[in-house]
Protein backbone atom coordinates (compact mmCIF):
# COMPACT_ATOMS: atom_id res chain seq x y z
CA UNK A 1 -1.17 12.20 -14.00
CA UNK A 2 -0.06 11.95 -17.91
CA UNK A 3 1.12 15.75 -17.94
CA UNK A 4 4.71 15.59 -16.56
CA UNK A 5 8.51 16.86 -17.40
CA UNK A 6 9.71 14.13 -19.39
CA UNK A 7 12.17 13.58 -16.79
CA UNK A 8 9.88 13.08 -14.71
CA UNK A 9 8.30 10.41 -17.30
CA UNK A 10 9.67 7.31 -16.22
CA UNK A 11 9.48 7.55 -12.32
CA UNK A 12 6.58 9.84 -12.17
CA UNK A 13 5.89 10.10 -8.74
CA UNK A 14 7.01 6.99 -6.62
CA UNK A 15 4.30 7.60 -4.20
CA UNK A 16 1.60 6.98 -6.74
CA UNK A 17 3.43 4.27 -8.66
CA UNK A 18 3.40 2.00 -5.52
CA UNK A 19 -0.63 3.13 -4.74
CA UNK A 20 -1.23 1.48 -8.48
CA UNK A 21 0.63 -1.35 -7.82
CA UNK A 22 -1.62 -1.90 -4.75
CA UNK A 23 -4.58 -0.98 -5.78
CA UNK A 24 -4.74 -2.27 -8.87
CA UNK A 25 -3.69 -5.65 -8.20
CA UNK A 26 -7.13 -6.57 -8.43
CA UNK A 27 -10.21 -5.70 -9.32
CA UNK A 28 -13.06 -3.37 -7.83
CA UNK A 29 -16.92 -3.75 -8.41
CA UNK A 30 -17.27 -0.30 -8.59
CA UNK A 31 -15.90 3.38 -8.11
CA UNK A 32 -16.59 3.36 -4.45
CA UNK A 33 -14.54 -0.14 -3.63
CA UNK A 34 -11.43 1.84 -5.78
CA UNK A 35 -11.44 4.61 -3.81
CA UNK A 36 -12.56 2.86 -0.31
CA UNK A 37 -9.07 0.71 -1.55
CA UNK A 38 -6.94 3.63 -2.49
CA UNK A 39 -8.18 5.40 1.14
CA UNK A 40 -6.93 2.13 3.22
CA UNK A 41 -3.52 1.54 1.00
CA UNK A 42 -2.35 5.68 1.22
CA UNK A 43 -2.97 5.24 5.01
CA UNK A 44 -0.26 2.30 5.29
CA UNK A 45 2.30 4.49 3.68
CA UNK A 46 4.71 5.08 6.30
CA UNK A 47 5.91 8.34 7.21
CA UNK A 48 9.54 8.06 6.59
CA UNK A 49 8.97 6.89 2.78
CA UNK A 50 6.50 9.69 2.27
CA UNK A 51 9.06 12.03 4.19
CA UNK A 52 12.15 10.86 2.12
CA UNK A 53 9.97 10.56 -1.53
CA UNK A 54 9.37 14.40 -0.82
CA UNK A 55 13.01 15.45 0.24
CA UNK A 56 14.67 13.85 -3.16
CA UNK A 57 12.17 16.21 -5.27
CA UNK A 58 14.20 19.55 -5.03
CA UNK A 59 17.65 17.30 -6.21
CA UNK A 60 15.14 16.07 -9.38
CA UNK A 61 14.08 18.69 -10.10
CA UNK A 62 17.85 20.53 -10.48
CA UNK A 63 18.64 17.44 -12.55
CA UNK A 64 15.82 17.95 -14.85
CA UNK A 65 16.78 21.48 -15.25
CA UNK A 66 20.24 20.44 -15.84
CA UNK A 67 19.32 18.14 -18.65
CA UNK A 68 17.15 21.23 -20.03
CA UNK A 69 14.27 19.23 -19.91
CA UNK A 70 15.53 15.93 -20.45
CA UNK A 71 15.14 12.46 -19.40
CA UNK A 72 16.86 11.85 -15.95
CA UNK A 73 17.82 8.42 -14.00
């Protein structure tokens, strides 16, 4: 996930921000145990946050093209 808008930069997407937080938290012994983890935490995301992550993207995105580009808060 490194190519993004710069505005885009600091937030990236919130959804997979809060996956790393979760998964990474500790270690796995091996590929399989990171993705069995990232399976089991993506499947406790509630509907609602997914729901209302997706709905603020079209108001980003006019603010990034507002800034031409630019970082946005």
């Amino acid at each position: 996930m490194a190519c993004f808008l710069s505005g885009f930069e600091s937030s990236r997407l919130s959804i997979w921000g809060v996956l790393q937080n979760k998964v990474c938290a500790r270690p796995h012994s091996s590929v399989e145990a990171l993705k069995k983890k990232l399976v089991e935490e993506w499947d406790k995301l509630s509907v609602e946050y997914l729901r209302a992550t997706v709905d603020a993207y079209p108001r980003r995105l006019r603010a990034v093209i507002a800034a031409k580009g630019g970082r946005i808060e």
